[in-house]
Protein backbone atom coordinates (compact mmCIF):
# COMPACT_ATOMS: atom_id res chain seq x y z
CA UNK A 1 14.85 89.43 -21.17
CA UNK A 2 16.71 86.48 -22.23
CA UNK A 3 15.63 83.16 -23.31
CA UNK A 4 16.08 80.31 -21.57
CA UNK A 5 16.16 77.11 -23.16
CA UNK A 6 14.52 73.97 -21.54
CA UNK A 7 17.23 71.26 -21.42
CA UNK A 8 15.44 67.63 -23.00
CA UNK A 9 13.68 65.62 -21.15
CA UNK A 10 14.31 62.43 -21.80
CA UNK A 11 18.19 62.61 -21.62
CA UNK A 12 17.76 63.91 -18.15
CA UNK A 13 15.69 61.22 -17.15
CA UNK A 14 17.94 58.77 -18.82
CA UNK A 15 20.97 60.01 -16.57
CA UNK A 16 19.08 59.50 -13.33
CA UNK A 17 17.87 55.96 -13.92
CA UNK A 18 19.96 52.97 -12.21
CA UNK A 19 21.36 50.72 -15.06
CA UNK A 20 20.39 47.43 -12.69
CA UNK A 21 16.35 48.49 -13.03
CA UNK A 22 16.44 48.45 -16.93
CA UNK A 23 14.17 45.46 -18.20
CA UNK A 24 16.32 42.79 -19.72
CA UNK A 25 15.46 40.56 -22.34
CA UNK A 26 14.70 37.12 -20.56
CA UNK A 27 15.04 33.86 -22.53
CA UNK A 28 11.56 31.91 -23.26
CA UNK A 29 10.33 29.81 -20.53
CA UNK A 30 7.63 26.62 -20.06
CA UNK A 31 4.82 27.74 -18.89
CA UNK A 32 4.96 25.18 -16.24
CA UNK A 33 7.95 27.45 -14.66
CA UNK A 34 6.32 30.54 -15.10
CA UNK A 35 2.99 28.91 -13.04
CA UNK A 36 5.43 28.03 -10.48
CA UNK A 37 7.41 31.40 -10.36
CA UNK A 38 4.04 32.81 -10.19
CA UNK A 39 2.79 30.42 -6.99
CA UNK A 40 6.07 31.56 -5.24
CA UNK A 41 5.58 35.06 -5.97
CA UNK A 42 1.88 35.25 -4.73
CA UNK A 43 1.27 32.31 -2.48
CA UNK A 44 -3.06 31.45 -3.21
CA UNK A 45 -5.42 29.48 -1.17
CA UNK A 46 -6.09 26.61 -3.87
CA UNK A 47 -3.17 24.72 -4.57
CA UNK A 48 -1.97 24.41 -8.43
CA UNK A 49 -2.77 21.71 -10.32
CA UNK A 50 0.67 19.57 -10.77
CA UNK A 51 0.40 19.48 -14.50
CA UNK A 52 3.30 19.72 -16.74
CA UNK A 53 4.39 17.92 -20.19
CA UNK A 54 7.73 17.44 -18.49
CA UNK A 55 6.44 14.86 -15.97
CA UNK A 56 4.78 11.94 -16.95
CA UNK A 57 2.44 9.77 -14.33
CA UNK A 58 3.75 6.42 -13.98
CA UNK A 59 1.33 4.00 -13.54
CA UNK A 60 1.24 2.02 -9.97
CA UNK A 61 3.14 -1.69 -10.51
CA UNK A 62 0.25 -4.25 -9.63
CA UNK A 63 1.91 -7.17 -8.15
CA UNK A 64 0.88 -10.52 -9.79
CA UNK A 65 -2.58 -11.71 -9.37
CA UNK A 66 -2.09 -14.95 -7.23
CA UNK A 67 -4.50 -17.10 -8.23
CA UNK A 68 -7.35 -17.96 -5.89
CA UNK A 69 -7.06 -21.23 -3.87
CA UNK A 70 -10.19 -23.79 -4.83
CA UNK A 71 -11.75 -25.02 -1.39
CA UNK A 72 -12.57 -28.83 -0.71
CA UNK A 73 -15.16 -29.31 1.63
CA UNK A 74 -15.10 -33.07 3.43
CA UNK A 75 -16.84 -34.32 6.15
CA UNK A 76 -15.54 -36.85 8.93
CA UNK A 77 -15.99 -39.17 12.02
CA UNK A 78 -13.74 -38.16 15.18
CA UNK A 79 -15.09 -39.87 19.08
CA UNK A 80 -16.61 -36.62 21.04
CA UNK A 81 -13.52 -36.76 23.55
CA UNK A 82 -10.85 -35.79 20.37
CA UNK A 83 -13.87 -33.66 19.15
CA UNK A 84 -13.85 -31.72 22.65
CA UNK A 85 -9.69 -31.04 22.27
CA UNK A 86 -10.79 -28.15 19.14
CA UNK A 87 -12.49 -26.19 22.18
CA UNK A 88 -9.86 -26.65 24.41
CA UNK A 89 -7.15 -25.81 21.69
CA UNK A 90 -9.83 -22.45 20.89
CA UNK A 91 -9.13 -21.26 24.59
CA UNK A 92 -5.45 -21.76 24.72
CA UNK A 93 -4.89 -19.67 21.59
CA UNK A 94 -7.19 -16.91 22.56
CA UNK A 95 -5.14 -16.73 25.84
CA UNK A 96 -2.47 -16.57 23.57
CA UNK A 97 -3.51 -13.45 21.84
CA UNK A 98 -4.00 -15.60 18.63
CA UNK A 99 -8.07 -17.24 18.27
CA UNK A 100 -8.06 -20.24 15.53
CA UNK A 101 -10.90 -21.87 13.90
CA UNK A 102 -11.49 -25.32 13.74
CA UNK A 103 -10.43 -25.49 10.17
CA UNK A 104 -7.36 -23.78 11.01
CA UNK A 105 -6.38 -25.82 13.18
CA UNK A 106 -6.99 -29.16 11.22
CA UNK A 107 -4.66 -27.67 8.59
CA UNK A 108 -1.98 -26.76 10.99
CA UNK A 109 -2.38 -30.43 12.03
CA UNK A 110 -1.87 -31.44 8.82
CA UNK A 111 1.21 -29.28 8.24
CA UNK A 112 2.75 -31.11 11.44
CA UNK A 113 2.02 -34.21 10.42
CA UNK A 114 3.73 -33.65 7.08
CA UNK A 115 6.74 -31.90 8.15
CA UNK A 116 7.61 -34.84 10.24
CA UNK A 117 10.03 -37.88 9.56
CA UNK A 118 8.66 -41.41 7.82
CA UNK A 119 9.33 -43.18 11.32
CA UNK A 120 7.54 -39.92 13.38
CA UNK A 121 4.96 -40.02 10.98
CA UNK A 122 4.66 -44.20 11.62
CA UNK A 123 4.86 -43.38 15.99
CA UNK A 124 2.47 -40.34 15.77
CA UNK A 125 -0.11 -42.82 13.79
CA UNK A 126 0.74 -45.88 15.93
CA UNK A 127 -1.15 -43.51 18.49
CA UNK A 128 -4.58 -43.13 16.94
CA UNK A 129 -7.06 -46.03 17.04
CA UNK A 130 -8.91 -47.08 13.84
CA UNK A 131 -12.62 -46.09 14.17
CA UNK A 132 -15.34 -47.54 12.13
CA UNK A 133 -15.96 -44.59 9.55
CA UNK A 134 -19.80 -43.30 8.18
CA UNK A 135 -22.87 -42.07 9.21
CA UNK A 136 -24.41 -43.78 12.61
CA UNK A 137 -27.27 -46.01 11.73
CA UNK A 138 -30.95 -43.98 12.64
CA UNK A 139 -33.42 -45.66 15.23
């Protein structure tokens, strides 16, 4: 009988591997890039928390604080017929699609009044008869 002589092993098994599947050495990377590699690879439930070193949070810009407006409160005497035009103003800007408080409109009053000319101004006054001011006397 003659002997027969196993060929080795490995050098066989080194012929019949593909060059392409051979592990190459990869260059270090962040972990942040390997926990995203990872997430693309194997999509999970929970999302990943969106830490990394690389980003920083910015903080939100806060607009100026506008400082708050101090309120006067004043009391006055107006006859009840010039009284009765705030309810009749009330209606015609709800109609509108736009309701108004009294106070609102006394200050848009205002505003008119001081957006018009010295001689408007003089006519628009010219209009309004002096009343006596104060509190009625009691009986």
């Amino acid at each position: 009988m003659s002997k027969i002589t196993p060929k080795p092993v490995a050098a066989a098994s080194a012929a019949v591997k593909p060059t392409s599947a051979a592990p190459a050495k990869k260059a270090p990377v962040s972990k942040a890039v390997a926990v995203k590699a990872t997430a693309i690879a194997t999509p999970s439930k929970k999302p990943l928390p969106a830490k990394s070193a690389a980003v920083k949070k910015v903080a939100p810009v806060k607009a100026p604080k506008v400082p708050k407006l101090k309120m006067e409160r004043d009391s006055f005497t107006m006859p009840k017929t010039e009284y009765a035009q705030f309810a009749v103003l009330k209606d015609r800007l709800v109609k509108l699609g736009q309701p108004a408080k009294k106070s609102e409109l006394l200050r848009a009053g205002i505003m008119q009044l001081a957006a018009m000319t010295d001689a408007a101004l003089k006519a628009a006054m010219a209009k309004v008869p002096t009343i006596k001011t104060g509190r009625p006397n009691k009986k």
